[in-house]
N, C-alpha and C. Protein backbone atom coordinates (compact mmCIF):
# COMPACT_ATOMS: atom_id res chain seq x y z
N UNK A 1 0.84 -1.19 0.00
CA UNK A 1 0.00 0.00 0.00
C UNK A 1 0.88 1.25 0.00
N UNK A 2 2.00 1.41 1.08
CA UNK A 2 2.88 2.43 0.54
C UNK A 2 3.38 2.64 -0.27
N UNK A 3 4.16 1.37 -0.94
CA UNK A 3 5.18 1.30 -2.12
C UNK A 3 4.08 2.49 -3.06
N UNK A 4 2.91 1.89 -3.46
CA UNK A 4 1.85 2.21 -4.54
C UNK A 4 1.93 3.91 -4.19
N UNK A 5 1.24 4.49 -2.81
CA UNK A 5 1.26 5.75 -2.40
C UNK A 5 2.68 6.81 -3.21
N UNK A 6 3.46 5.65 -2.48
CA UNK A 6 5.11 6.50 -2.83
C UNK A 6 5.33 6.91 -4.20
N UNK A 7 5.30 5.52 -4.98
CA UNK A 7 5.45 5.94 -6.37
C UNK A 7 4.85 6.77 -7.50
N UNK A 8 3.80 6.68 -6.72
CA UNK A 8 2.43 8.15 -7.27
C UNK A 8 3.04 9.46 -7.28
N UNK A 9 3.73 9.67 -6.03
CA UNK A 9 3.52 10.94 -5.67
C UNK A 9 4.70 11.75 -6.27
N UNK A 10 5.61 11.29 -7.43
CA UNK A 10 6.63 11.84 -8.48
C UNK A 10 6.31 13.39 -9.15
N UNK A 11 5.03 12.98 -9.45
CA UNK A 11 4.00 14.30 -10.27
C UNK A 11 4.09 15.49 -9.40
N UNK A 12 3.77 14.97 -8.20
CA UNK A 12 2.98 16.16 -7.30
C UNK A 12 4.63 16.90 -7.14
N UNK A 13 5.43 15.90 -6.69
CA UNK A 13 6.94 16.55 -6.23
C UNK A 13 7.37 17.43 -7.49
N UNK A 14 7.13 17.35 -8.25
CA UNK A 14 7.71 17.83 -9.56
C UNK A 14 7.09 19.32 -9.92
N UNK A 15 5.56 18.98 -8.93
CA UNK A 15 4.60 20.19 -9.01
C UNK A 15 5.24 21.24 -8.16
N UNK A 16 5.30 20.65 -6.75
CA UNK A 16 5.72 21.42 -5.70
C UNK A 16 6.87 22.22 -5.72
N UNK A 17 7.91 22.08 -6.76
CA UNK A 17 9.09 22.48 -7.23
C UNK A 17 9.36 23.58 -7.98
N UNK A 18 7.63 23.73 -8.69
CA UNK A 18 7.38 25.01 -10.03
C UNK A 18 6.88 26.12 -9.44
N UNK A 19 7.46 27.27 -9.82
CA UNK A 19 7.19 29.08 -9.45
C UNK A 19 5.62 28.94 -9.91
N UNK A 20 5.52 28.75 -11.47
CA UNK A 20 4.38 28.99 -12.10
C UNK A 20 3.53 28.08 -12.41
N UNK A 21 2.72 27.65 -11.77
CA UNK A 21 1.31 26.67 -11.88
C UNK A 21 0.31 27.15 -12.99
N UNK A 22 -0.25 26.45 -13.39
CA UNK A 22 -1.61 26.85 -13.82
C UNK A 22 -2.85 26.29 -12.75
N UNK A 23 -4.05 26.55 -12.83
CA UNK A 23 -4.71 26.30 -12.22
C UNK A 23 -4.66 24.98 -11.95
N UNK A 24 -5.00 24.22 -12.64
CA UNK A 24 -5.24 22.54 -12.80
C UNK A 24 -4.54 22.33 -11.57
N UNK A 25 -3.18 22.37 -11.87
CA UNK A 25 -2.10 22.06 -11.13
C UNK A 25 -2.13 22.53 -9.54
N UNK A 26 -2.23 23.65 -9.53
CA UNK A 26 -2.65 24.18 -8.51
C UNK A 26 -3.66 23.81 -7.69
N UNK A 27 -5.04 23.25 -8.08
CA UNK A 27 -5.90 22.53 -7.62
C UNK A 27 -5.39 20.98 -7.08
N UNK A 28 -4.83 20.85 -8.25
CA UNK A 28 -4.40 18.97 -7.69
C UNK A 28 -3.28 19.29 -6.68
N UNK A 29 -2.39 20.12 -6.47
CA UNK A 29 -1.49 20.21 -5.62
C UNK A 29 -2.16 20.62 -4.22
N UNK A 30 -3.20 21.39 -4.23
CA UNK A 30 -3.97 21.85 -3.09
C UNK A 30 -4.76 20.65 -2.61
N UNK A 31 -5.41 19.98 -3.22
CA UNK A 31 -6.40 18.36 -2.94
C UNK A 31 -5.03 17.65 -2.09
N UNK A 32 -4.35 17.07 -2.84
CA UNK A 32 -3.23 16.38 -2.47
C UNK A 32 -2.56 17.12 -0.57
N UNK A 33 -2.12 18.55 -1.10
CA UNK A 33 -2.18 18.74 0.46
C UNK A 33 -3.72 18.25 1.51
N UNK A 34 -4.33 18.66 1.38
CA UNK A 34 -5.81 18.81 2.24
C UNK A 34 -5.95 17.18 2.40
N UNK A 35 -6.08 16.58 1.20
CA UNK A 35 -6.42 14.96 2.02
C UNK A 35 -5.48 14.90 2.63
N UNK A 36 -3.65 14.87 2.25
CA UNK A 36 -2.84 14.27 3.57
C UNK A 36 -3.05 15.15 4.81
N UNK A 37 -3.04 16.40 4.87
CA UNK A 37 -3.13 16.78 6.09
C UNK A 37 -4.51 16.80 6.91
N UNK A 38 -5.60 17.07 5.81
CA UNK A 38 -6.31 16.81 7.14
C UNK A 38 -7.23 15.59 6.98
N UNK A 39 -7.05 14.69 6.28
CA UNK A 39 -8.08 13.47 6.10
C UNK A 39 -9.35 13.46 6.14
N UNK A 40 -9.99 12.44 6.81
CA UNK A 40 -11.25 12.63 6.94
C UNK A 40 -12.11 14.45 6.99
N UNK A 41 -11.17 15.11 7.72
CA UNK A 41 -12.04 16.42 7.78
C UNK A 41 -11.88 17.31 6.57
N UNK A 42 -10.77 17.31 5.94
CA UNK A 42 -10.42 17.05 4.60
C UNK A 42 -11.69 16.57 3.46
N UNK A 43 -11.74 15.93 3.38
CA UNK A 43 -12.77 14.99 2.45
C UNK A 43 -14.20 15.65 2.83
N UNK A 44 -14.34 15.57 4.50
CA UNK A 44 -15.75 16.33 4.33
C UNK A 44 -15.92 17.44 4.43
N UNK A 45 -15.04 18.54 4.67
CA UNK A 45 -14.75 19.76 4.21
C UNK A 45 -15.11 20.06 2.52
N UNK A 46 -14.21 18.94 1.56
CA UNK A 46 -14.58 19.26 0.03
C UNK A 46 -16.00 18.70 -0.37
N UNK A 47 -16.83 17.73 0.56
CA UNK A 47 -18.13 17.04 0.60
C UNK A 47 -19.44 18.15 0.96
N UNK A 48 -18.67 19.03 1.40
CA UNK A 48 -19.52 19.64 2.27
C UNK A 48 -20.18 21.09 1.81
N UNK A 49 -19.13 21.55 0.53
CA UNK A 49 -19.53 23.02 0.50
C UNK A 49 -19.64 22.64 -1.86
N UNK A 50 -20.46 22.90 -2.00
CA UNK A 50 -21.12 22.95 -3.52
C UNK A 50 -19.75 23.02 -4.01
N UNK A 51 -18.78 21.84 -4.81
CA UNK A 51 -18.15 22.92 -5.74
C UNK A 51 -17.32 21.62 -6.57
N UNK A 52 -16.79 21.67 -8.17
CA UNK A 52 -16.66 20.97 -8.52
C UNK A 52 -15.13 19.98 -8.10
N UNK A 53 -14.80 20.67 -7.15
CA UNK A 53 -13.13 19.74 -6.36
C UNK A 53 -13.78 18.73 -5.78
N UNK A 54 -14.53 18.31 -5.76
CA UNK A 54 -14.87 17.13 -4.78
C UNK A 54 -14.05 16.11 -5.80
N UNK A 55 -15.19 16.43 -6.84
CA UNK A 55 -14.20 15.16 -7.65
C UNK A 55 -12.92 14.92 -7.82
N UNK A 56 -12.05 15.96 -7.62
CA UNK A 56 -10.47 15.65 -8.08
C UNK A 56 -10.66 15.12 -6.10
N UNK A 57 -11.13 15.84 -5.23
CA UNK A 57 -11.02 15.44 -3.89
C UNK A 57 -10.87 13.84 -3.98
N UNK A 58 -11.83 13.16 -4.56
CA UNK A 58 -12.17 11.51 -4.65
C UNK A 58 -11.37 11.26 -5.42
N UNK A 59 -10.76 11.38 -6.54
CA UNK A 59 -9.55 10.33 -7.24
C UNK A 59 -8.33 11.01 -6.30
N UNK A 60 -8.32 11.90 -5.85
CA UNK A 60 -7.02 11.86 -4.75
C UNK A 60 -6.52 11.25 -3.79
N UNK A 61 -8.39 10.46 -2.87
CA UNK A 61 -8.39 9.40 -2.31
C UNK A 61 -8.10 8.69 -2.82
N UNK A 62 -8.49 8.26 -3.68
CA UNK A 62 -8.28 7.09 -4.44
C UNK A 62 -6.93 6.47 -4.78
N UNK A 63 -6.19 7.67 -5.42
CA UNK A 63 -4.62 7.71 -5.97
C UNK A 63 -4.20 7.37 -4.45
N UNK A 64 -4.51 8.16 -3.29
CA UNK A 64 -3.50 8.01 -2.45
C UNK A 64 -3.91 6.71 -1.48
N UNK A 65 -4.94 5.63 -1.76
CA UNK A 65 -5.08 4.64 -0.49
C UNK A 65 -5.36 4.91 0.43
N UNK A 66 -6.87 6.02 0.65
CA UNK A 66 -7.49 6.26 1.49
C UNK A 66 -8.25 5.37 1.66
N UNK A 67 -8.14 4.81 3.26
CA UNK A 67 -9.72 3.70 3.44
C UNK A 67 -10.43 4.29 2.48
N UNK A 68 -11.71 3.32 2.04
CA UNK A 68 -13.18 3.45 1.91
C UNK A 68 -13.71 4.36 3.26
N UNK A 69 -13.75 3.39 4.07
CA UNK A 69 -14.50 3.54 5.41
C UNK A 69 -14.18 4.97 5.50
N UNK A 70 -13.41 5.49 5.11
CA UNK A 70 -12.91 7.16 5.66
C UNK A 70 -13.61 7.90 4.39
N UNK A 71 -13.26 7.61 3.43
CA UNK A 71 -14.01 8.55 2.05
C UNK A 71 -15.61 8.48 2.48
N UNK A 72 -15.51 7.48 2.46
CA UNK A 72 -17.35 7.04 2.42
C UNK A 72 -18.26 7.53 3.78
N UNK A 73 -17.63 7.35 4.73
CA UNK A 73 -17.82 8.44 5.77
C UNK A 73 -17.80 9.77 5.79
N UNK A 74 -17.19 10.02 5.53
CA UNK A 74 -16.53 11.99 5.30
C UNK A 74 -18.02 12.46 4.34
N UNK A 75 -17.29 11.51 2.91
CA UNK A 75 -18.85 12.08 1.98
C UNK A 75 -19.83 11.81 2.37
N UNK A 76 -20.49 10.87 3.18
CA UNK A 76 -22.14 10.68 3.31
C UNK A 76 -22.49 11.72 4.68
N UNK A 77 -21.65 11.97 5.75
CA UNK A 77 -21.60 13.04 6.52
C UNK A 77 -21.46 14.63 5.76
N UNK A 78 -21.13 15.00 4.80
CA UNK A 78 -20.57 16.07 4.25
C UNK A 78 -21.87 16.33 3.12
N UNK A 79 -21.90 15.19 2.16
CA UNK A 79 -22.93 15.80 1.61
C UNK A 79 -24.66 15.32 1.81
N UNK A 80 -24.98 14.24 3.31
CA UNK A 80 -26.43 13.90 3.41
C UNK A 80 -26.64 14.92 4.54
N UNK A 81 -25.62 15.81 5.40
CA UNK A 81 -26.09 16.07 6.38
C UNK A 81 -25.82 17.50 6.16
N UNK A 82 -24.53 17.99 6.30
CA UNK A 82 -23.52 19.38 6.22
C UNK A 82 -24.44 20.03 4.88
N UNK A 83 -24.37 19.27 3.67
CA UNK A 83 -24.42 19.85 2.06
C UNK A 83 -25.58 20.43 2.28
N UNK A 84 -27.06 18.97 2.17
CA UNK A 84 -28.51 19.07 2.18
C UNK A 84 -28.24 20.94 3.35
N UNK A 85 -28.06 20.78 4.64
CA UNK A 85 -28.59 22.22 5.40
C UNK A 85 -28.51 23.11 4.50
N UNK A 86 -26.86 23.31 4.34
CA UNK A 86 -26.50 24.66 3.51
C UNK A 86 -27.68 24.69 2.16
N UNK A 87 -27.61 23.77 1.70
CA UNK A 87 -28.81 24.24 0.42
C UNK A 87 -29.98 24.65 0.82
N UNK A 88 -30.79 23.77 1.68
CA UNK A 88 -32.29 24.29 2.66
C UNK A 88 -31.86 25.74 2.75
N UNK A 89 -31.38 25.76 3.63
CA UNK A 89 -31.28 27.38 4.45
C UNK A 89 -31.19 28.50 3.12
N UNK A 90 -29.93 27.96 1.97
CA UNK A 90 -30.11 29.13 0.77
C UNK A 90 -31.32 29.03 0.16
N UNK A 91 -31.78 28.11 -0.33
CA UNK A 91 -33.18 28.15 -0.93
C UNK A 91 -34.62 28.91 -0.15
N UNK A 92 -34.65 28.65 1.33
CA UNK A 92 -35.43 29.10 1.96
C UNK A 92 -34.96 30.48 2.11
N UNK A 93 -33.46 31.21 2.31
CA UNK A 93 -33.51 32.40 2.60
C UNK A 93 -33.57 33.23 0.87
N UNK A 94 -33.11 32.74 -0.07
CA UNK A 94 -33.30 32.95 -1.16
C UNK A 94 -35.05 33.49 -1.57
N UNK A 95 -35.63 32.28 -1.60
CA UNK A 95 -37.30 32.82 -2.07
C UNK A 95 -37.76 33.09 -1.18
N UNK A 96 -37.71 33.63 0.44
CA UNK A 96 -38.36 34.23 1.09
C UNK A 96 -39.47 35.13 0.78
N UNK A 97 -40.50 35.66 0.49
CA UNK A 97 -41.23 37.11 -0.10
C UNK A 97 -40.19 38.46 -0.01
N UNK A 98 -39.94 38.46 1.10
CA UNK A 98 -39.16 39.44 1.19
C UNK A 98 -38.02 39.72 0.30
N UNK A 99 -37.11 38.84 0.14
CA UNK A 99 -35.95 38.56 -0.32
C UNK A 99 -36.71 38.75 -2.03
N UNK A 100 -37.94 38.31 -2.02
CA UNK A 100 -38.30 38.17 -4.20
C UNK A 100 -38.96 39.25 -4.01
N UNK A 101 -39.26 39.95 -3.29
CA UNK A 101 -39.69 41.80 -3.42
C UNK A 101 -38.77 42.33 -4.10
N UNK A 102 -37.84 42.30 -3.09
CA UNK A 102 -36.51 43.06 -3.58
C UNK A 102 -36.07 42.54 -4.66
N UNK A 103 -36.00 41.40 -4.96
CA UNK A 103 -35.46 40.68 -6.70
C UNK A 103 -36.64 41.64 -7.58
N UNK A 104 -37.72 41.56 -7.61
CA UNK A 104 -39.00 41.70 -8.52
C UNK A 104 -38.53 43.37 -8.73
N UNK A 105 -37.84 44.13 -7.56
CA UNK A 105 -37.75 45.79 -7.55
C UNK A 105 -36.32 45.96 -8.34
N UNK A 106 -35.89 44.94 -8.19
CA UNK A 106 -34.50 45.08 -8.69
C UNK A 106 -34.76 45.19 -10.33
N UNK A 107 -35.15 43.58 -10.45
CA UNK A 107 -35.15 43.77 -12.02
C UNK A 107 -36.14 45.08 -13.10
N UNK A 108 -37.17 45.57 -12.19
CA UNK A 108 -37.91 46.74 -12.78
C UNK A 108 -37.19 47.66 -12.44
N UNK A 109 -35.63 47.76 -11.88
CA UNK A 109 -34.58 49.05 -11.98
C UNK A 109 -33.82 48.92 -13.19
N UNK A 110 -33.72 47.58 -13.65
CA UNK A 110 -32.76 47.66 -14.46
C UNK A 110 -33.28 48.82 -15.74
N UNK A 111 -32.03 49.03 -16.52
CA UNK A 111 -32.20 50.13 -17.83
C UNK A 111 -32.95 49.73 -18.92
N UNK A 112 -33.49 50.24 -18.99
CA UNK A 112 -34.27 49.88 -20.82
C UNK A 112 -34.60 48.36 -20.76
N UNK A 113 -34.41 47.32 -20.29
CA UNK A 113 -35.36 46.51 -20.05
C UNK A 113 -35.76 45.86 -18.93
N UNK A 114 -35.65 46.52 -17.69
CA UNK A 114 -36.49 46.09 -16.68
C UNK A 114 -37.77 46.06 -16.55
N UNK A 115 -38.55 47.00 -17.21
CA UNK A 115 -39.79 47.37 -17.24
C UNK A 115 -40.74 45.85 -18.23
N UNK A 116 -39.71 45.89 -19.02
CA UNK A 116 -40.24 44.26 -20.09
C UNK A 116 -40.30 43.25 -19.30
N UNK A 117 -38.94 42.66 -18.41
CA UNK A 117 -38.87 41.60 -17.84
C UNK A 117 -39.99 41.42 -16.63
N UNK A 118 -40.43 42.48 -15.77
CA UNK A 118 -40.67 42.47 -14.69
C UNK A 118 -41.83 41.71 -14.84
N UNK A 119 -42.99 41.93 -15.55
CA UNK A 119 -43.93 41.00 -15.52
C UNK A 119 -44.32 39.98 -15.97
N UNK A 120 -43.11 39.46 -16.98
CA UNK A 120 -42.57 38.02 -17.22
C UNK A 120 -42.49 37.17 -15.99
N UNK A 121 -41.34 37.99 -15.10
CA UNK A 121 -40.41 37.52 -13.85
C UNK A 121 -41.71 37.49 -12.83
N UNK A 122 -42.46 38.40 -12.33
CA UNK A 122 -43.49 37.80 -11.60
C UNK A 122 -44.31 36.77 -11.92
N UNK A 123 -44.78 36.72 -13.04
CA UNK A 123 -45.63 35.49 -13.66
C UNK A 123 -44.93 34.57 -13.92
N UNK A 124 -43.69 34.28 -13.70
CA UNK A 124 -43.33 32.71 -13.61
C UNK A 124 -42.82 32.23 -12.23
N UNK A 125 -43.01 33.39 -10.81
CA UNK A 125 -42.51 33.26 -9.88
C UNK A 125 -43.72 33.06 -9.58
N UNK A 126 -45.41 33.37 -9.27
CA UNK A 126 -46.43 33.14 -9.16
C UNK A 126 -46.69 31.75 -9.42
N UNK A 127 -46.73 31.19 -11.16
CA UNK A 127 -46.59 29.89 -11.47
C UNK A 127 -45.78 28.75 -10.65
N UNK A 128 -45.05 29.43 -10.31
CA UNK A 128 -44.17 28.23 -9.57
C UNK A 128 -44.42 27.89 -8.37
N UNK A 129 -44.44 28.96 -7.60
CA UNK A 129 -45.50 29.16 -6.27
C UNK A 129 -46.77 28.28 -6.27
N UNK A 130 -47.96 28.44 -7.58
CA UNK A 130 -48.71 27.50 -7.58
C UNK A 130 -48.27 26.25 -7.94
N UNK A 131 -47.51 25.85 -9.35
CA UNK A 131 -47.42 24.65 -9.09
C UNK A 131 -46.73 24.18 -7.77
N UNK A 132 -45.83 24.46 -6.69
CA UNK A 132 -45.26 23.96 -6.04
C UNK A 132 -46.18 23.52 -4.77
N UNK A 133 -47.17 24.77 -4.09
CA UNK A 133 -48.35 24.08 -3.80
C UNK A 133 -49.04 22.93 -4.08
N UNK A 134 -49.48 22.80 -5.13
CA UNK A 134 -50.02 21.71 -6.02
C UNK A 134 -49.98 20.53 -6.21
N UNK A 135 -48.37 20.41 -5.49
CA UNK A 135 -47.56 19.14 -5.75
C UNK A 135 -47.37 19.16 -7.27
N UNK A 136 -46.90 20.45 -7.72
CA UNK A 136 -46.26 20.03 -9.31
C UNK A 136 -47.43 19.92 -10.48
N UNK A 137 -48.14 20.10 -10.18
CA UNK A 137 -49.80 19.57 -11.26
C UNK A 137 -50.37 21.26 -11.10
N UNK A 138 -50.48 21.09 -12.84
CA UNK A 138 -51.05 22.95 -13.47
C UNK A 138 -52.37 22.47 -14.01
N UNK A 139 -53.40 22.83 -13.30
CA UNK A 139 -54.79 22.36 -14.23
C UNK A 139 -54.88 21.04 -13.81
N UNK A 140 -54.41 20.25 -13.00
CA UNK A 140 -55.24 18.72 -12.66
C UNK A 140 -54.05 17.72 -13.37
N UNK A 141 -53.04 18.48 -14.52
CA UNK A 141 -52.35 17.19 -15.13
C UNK A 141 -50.95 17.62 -15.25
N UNK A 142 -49.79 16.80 -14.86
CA UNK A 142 -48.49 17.30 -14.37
C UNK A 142 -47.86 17.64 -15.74
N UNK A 143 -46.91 18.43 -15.61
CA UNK A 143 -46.54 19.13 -17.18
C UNK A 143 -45.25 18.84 -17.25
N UNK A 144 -44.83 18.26 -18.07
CA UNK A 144 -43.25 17.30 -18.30
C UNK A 144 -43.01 18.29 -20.00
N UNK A 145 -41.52 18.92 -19.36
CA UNK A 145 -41.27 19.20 -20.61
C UNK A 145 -40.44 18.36 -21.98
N UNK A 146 -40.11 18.51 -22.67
CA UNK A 146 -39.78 17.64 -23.82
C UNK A 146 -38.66 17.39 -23.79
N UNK A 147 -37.58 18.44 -22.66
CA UNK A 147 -36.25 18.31 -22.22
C UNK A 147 -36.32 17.19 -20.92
N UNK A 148 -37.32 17.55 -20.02
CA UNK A 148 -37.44 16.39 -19.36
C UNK A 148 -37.56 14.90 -19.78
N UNK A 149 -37.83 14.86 -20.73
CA UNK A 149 -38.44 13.66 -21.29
C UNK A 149 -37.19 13.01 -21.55
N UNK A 150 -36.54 13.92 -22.67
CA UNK A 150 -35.25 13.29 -23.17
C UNK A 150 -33.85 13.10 -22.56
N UNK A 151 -34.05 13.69 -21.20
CA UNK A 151 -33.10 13.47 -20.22
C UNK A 151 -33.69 12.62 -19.59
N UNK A 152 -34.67 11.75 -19.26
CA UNK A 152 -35.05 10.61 -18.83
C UNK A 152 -35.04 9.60 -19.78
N UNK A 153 -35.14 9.74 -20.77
CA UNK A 153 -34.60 8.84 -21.60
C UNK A 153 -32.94 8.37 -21.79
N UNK A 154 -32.30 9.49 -21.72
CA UNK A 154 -30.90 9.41 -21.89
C UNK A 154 -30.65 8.58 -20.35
N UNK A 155 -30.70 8.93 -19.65
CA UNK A 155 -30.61 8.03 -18.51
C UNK A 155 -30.96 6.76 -17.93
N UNK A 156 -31.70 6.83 -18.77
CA UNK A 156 -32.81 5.23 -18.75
C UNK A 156 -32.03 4.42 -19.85
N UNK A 157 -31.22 4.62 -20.67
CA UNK A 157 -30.45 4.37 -21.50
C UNK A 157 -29.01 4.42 -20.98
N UNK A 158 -28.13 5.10 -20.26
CA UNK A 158 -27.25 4.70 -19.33
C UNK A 158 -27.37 3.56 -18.68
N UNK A 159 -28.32 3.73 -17.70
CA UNK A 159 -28.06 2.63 -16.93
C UNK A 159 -28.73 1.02 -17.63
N UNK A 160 -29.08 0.89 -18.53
CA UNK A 160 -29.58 -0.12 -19.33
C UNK A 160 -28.18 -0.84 -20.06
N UNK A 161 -27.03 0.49 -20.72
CA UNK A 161 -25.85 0.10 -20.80
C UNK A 161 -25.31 -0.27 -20.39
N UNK A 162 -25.19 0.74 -19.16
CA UNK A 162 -24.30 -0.19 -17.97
C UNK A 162 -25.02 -1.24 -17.46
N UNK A 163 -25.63 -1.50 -17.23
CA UNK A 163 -26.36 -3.32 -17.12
C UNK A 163 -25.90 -3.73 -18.38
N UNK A 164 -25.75 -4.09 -19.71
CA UNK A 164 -25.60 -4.69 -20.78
C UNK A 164 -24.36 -4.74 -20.28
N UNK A 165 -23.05 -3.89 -20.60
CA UNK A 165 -21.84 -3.97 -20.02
C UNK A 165 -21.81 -4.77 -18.82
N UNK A 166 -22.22 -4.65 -18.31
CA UNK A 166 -21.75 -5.55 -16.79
C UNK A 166 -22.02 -7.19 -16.78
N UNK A 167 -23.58 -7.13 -17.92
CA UNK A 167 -23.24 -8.87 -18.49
C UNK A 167 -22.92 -9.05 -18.90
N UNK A 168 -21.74 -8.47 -19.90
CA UNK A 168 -21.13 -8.82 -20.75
C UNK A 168 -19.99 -9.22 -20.46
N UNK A 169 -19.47 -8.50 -19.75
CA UNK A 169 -17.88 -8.42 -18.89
C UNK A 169 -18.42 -9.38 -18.07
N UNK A 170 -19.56 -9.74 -17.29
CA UNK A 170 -19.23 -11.40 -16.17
C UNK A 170 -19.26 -12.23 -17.48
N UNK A 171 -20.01 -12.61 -18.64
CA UNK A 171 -20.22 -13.40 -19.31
C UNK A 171 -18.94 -13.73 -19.89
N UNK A 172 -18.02 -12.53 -20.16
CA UNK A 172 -16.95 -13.29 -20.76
C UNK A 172 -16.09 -13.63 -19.94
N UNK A 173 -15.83 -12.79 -18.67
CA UNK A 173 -14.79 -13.31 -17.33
C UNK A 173 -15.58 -15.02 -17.02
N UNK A 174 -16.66 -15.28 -17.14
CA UNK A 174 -17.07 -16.95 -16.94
C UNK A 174 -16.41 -17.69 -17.89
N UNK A 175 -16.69 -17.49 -19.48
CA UNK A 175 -16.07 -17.77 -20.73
C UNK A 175 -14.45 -18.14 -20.61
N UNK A 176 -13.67 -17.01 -19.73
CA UNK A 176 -12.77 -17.30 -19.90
C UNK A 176 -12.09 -18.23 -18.67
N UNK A 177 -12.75 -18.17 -17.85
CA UNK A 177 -12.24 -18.93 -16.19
C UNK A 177 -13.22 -20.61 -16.93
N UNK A 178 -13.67 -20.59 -17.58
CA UNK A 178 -13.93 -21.89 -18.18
C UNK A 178 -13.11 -22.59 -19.63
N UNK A 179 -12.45 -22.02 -20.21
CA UNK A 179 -11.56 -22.43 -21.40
C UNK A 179 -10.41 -22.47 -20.36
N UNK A 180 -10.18 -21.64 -19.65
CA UNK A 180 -8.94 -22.04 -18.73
C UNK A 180 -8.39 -23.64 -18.05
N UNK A 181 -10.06 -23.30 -17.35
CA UNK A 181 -10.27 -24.55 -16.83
C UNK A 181 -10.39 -25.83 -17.40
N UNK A 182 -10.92 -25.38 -18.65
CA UNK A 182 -10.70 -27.33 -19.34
C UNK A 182 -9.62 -26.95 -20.16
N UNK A 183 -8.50 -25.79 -20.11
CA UNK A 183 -7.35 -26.48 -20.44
C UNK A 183 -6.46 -27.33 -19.95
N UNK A 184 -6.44 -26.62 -18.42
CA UNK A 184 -5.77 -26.98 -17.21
C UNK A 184 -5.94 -28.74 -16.77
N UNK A 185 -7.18 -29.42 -17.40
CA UNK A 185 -7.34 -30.43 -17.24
C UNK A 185 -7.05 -31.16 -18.05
C-alpha cells in the first residue's frame, strides 16, 4: 500500500518544485495537500460546501489509499447532512417574499429593459408558487417538458448500458475462467 502511495507521488513533487502553476495544477497540488493533512475532515470539508473539487477530492483518495471507510464516511456526513442544510437554508432564505420583493424591484430598476422583464419575472414566480403548492400539477395534469423527457430517456439508457456492459464483462470473465479450466485439465 505504501510502495503504490510512494510511487504516485513523483508528479505532485515535480509540481511542488514550479514558481508557475496553472490552475489545474494548482488545484491537484492543493487536494493532495488537504487529504494528507487533514483526512477525513479534509474529504468532508470538500463534501460539504457545492463545488466541482470534490471530484479531483475523490480520485485523490483514491490515488493516495485512502480507506473506503474514511471517504465514504466523510462524503455521506458532508454531503447527506452538512451539504442538504447549507442548500435548505439558501433556498429558503433565497425565495423568502421578502428577499423576491426586492429581486422583482431590482429587475424593474434595471435600464431599458427592466420594465419588459418584470412582468414576465413575476408570472413565472407566481406559477411556480402554484405549481409547487399543487404538488407540481397545473390544471389537474403534471406538465413534463420535452427536455425532461429526453433526459429521462438518456438516462434510462445509461443505466440499461451499464447493465448490458456488466453482463457482458461477467459473461466473458465466466467464458474465460472456463476455457482455462478445461485447459488446465
Amino acid at each position: 500500500k505504501a510502495v503504490v502511495s510512494t510511487q504516485s507521488t513523483g508528479e505532485l513533487d515535480a509540481l511542488k518544485g514550479k514558481a508557475n502553476l496553472d490552475v489545474w495544477s494548482r488545484a491537484k497540488l492543493a487536494m493532495h495537500t488537504l487529504v494528507q493533512r487533514a483526512g477525513f475532515l479534509g474529504i468532508l470539508l470538500c463534501a460539504s460546501i457545492p463545488n466541482p473539487l470534490f471530484d479531483l477530492a475523490g480520485l485523490t483518495c483514491g490515488h493516495f489509499l485512502v480507506p473506503f471507510t474514511t471517504f465514504f464516511g466523510a462524503t455521506l456526513i458532508g454531503k447527506a447532512i452538512v451539504k442538504m442544510h447549507i442548500q435548505m437554508l439558501f433556498v429558503i432564505f433565497i425565495f423568502s417574499k421578502h428577499h423576491l420583493e426586492t429581486l422583482e424591484t431590482l429587475i424593474s430598476q434595471i435600464p431599458e429593459i427592466g420594465p419588459a422583464l418584470h412582468a414576465p419575472f413575476v408570472e413565472f414566480m407566481d406559477k411556480q408558487k402554484l405549481r409547487l403548492r399543487s404538488g407540481g400539477k397545473q390544471g389537474g395534469a403534471p406538465s413534463e417538458s420535452v427536455l425532461s423527457k429526453c433526459f429521462e430517456v438518456f438516462v434510462v439508457g445509461m443505466i440499461l448500458y451499464f447493465v448490458i456492459s456488466l453482463v457482458n464483462s461477467l459473461a466473458q470473465q465466466y467464458y474465460k475462467d472456463n476455457v482455462e479450466g478445461k485447459k488446465q485439465k
